[in-house]
Protein backbone atom coordinates (compact mmCIF):
# COMPACT_ATOMS: atom_id res chain seq x y z
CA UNK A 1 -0.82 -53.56 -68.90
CA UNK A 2 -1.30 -55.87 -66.42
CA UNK A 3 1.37 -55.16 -63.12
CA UNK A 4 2.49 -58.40 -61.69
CA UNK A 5 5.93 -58.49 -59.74
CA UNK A 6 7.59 -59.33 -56.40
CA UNK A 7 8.79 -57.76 -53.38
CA UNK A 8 12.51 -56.50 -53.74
CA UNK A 9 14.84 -57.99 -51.50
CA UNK A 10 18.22 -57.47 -50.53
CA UNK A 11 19.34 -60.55 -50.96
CA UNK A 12 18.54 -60.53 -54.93
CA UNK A 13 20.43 -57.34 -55.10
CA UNK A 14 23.12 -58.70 -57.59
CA UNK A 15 20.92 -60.53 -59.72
CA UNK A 16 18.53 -57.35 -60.23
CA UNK A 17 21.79 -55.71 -61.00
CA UNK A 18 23.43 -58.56 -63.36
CA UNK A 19 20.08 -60.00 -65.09
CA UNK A 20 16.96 -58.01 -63.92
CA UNK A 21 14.17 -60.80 -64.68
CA UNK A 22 11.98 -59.70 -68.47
CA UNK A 23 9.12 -61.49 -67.58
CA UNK A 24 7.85 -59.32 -64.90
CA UNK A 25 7.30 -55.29 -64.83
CA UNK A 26 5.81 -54.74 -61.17
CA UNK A 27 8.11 -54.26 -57.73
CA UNK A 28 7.34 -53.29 -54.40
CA UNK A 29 10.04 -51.57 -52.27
CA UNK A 30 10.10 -52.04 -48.56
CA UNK A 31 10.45 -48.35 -47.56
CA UNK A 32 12.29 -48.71 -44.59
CA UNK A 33 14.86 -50.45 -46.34
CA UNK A 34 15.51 -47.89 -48.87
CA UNK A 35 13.96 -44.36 -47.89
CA UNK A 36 17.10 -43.86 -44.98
CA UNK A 37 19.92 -44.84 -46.99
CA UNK A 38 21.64 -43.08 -50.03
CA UNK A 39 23.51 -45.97 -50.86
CA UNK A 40 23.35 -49.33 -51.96
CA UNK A 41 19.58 -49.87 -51.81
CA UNK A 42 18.60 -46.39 -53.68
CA UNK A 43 20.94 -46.65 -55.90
CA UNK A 44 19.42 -50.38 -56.99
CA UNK A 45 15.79 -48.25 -56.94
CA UNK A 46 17.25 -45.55 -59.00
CA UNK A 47 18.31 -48.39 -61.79
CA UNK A 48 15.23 -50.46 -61.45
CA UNK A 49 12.69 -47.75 -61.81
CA UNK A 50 13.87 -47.09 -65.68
CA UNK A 51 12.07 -50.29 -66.45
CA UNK A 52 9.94 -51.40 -63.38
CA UNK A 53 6.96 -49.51 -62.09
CA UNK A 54 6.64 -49.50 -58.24
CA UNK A 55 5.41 -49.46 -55.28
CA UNK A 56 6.75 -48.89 -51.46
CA UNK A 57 5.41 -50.89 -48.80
CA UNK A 58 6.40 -49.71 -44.95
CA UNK A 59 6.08 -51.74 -41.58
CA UNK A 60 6.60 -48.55 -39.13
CA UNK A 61 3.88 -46.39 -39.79
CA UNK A 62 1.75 -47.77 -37.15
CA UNK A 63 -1.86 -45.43 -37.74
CA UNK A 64 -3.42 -47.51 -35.10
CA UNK A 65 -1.19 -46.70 -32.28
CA UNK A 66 -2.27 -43.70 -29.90
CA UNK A 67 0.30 -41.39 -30.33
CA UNK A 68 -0.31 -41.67 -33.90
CA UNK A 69 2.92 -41.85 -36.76
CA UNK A 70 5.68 -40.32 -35.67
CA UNK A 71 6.02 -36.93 -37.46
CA UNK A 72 10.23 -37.17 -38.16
CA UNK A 73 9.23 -41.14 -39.74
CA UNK A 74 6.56 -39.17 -42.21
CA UNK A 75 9.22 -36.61 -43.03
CA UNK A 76 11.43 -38.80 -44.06
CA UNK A 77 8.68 -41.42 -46.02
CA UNK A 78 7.12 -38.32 -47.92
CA UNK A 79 11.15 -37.29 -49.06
CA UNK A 80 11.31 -40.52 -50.25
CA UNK A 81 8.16 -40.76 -51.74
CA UNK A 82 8.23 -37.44 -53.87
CA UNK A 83 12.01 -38.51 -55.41
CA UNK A 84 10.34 -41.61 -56.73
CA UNK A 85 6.91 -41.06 -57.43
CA UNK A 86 5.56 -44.99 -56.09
CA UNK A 87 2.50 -46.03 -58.12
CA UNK A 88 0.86 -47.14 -54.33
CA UNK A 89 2.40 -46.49 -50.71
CA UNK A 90 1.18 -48.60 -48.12
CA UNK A 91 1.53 -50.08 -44.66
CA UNK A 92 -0.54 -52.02 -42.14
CA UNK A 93 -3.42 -51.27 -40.56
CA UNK A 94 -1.78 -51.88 -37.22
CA UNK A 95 0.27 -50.51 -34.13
CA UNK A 96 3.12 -51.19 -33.26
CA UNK A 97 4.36 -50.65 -29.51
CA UNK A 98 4.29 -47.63 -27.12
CA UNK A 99 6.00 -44.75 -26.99
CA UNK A 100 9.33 -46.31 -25.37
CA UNK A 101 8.51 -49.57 -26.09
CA UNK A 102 8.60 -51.22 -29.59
CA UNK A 103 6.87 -54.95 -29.79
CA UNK A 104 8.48 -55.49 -32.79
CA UNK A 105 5.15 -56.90 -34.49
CA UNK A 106 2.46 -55.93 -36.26
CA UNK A 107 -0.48 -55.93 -34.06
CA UNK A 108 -4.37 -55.53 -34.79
CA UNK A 109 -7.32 -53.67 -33.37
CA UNK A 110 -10.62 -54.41 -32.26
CA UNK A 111 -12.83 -53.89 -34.99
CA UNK A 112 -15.77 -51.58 -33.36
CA UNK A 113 -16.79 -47.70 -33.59
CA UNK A 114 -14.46 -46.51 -31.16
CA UNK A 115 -11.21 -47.84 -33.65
CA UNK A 116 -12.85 -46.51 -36.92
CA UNK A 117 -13.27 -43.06 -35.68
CA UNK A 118 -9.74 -42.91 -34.15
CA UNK A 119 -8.46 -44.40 -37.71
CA UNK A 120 -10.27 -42.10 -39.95
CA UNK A 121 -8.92 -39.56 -38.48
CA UNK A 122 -5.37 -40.91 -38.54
CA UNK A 123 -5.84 -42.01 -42.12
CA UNK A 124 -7.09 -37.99 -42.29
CA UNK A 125 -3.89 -36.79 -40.71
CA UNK A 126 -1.52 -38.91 -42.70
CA UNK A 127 -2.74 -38.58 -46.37
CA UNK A 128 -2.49 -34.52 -45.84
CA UNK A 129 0.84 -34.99 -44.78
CA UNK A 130 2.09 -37.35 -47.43
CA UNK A 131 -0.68 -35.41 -49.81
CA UNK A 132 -1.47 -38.57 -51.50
CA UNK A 133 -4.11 -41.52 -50.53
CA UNK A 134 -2.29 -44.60 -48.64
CA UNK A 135 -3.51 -48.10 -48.72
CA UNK A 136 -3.61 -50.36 -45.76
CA UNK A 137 -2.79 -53.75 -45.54
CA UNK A 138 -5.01 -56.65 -43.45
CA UNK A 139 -3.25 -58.14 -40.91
CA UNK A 140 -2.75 -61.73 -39.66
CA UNK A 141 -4.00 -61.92 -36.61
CA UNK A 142 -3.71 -64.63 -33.96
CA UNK A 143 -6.55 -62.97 -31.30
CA UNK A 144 -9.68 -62.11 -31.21
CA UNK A 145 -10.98 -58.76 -28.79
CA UNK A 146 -14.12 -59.08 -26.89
CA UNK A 147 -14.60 -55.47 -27.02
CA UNK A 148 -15.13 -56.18 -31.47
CA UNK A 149 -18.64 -55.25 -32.52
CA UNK A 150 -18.11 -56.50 -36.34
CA UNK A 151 -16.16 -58.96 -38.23
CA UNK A 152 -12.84 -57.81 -39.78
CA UNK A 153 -14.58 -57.81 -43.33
CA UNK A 154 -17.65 -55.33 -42.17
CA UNK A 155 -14.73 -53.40 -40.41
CA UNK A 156 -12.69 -53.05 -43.48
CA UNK A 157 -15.60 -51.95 -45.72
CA UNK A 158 -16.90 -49.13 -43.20
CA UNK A 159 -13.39 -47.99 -43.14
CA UNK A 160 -12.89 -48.03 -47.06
CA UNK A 161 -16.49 -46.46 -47.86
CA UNK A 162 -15.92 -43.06 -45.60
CA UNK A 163 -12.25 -42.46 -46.25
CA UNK A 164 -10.27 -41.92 -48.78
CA UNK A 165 -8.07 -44.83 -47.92
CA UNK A 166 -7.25 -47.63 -49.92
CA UNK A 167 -6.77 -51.36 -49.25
CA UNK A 168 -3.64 -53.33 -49.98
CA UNK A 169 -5.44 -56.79 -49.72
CA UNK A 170 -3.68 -59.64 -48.66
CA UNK A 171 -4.99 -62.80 -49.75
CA UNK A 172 -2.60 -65.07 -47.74
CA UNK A 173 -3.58 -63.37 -44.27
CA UNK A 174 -7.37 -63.62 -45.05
CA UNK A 175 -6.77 -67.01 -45.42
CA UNK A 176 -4.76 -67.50 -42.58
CA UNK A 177 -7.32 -65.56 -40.37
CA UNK A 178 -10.37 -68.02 -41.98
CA UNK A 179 -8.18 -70.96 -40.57
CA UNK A 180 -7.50 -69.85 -37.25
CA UNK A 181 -10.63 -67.84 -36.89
CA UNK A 182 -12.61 -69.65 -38.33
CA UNK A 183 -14.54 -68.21 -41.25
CA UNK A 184 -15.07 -68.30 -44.66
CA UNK A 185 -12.82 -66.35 -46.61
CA UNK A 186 -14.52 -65.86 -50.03
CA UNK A 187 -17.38 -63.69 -47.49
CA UNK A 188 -14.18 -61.53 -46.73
CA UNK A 189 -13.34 -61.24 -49.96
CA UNK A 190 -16.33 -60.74 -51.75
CA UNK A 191 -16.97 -57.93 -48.87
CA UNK A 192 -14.30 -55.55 -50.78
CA UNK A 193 -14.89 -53.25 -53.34
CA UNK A 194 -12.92 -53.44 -56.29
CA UNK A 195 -12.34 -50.04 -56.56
CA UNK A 196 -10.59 -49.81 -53.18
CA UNK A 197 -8.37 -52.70 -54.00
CA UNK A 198 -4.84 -50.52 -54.81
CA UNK A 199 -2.84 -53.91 -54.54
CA UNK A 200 -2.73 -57.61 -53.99
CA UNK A 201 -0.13 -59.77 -51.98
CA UNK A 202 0.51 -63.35 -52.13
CA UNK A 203 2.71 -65.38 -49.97
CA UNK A 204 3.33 -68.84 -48.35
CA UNK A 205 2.49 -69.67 -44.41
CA UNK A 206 3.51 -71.98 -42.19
CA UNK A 207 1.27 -74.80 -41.35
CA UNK A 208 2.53 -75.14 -37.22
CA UNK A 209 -0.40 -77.87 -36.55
CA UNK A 210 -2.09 -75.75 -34.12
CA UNK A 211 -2.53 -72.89 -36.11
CA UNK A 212 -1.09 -71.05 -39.18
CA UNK A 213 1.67 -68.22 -39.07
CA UNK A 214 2.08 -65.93 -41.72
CA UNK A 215 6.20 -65.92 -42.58
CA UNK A 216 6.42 -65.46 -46.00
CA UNK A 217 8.69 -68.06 -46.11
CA UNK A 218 7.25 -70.59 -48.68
CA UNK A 219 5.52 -70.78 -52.15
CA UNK A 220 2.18 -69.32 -52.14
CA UNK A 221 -0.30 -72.57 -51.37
CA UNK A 222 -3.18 -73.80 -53.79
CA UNK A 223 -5.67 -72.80 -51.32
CA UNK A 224 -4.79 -69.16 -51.80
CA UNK A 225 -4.26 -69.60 -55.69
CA UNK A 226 -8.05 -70.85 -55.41
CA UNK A 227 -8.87 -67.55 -53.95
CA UNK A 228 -7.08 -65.43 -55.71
CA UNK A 229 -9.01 -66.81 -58.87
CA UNK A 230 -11.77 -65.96 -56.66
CA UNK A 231 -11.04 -62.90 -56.33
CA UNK A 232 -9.79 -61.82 -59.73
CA UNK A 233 -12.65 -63.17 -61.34
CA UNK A 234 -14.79 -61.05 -59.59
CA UNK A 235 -12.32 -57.61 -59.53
CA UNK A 236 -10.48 -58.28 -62.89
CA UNK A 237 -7.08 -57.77 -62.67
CA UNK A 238 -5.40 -55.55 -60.24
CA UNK A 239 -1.80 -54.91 -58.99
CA UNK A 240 -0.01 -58.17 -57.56
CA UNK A 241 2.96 -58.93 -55.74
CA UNK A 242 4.31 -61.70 -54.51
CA UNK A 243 6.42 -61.62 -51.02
CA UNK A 244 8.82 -64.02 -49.49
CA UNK A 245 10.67 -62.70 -46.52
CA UNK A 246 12.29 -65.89 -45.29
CA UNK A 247 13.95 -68.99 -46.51
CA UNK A 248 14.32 -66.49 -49.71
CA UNK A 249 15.38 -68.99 -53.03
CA UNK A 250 16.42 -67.66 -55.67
CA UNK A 251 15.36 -65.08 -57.97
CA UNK A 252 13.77 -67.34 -60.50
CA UNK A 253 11.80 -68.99 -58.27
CA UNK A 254 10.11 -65.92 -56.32
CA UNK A 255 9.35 -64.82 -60.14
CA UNK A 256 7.95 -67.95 -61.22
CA UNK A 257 5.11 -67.24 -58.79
CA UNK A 258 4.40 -63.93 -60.28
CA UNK A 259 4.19 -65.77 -63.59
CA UNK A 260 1.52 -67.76 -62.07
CA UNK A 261 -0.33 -64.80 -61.17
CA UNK A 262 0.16 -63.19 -64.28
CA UNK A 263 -1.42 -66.16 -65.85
CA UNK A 264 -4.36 -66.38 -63.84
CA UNK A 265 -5.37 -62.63 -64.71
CA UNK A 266 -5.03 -63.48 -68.08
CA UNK A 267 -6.97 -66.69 -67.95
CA UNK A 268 -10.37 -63.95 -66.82
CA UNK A 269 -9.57 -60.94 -69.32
C-alpha cells in the first residue's frame, strides 16, 4: 500500500470530522500541536487514526542547538509518541535559538566535521530517549557558512551512513536551496539512499524575485513535480505528504495534490 496524504491542519478540523477525504490513507501530525493538549486536537487524532496511518512531524526539537533538546520537550514528545504509535517522527535538522532566546526559525548548520560529530551524538542521545530512530528534515536555507567543508548533499549522506538516523526529504527545500544556491538538485537527490528516505514532503514556495522562500503557502510547482518523478523513479515509492501552512484552501484542494502524487508512484510501479 502505497502512503500518500497531507499534513493535518487545524483549520480542516471540521471537515476531517464531517467527511474525512477516501481517497487518501497517509497524515502527518504536527506534534506540537497535538502532543500538549487533551482536547480538541487529540481527540481529532484519536478518530483519525482508526482509518489513517500517521506520522508526527515537530518544529522544537532543535538537535543542532548546543544545549541540545530540552529534556521536559522529549518527555512530553515520547508520551505522546508511545499513546499513538506514529509510523515516522521527525523534525529538522536545525537549531533553534539560545537558551533565553528563541529566533523563532528554523536555522541551519555549517556542514563540516565539527557539526557531524556534535549531531551524531545528539541524534545518539535522542533516539535512546525516544527508543525509536527519528528522521530529519533538510532545511531551506537562505546562507551559506564559510566555515562548510562539504555541500549539504555530501553532509547529509555522511550523516545518514554512520547513524541510525533517518531522512525526511524535502523535495521543495532542495529545490529552493538549488535556486538560491545555486546547484543542481537532481546531484542532491540522487546523493540519498533510498533506504534512509523514511518520508517525502511536497509544498509550494514563493517566488519573491530575488530569491525563493519556502511558505508552504501554494500548490506544489511543476519544477518540483519534475523532481519528484526524479526521485521516485529512482527510490520507488516511499511515504509522501503534502504541506500547506499558509493561504490554506480547502480540504479538497490540499488532497488533490496528494492525488497527484499518488499517481506519479503509480505511473513507476
Amino acid at each position: 500500500m502505497n502512503l500518500v496524504g497531507i499534513g493535518l491542519r487545524t483549520s480542516h478540523y471540521n471537515e476531517w470530522e464531517e467527511s474525512p477525504p477516501q481517497e487518501i490513507n497517509y497524515l502527518e501530525a504536527l506534534s506540537e500541536n497535538h502532543m500538549t493538549s487533551k482536547g480538541r486536537p487529540w481527540s481529532i487524532l484519536e478518530k483519525l487514526r482508526e482509518n489513517y496511518q500517521f506520522s508526527f512531524h515537530g518544529v522544537s526539537l532543535s538537535i543542532a542547538s548546543h544545549q541540545g533538546p530540552r529534556e521536559d520537550y522529549l518527555k512530553t514528545l515520547k508520551e505522546f509518541i508511545d499513546v499513538f504509535e506514529p509510523s515516522v517522527v521527525s523534525d529538522h535538522l536545525c537549531w533553534t535559538g539560545l537558551p533565553h532566546s528563541n529566533a523563532h526559525n528554523l536555522l541551519p548548520v555549517p556542514y563540516n566535521e565539527e557539526s557531524f560529530l556534535f549531531l551524531k551524538d545528539r541524534i545518539i542521545e535522542v533516539q535512546d530517549y525516544l527508543k525509536r530512530p527519528i528522521a530529519l528534515e533538510n532545511l531551506s536555507a537562505y546562507v551559506d557558512f564559510k566555515t562548510s567543508t562539504m555541500t549539504e548533499w555530501e553532509f547529509w549522506k555522511k550523516l545518514l551512513a554512520e547513524t541510525d538516523a533517518m531522512m525526511m526529504l524535502d523535495v521543495n527545500n532542495v529545490f529552493v536551496n538549488a535556486q538560491n544556491h545555486g546547484f543542481d538538485p537532481k546531484i542532491y537527490l540522487d546523493a540519498i539512499p533510498q533506504h534512509k528516505i523514511a518520508q517525502v514532503h511536497l509544498a509550494g514556495f514563493t517566488d519573491t524575485g530575488k530569491f525563493l522562500l519556502d511558505t508552504h503557502s501554494k500548490p506544489v510547482y511543476p519544477e518540483v513535480w519534475t523532481l519528484y518523478h526524479h526521485l521516485i523513479k529512482r527510490v520507488g515509492a516511499v511515504p509522501t505528504i503534502i504541506e500547506w501552512d499558509e493561504d490554506i484552501p480547502e480540504l479538497s484542494v490540499v488532497v488533490a495534490e496528494a492525488k497527484k502524487a499518488q499517481a506519479i508512484i503509480e505511473e513507476y510501479q
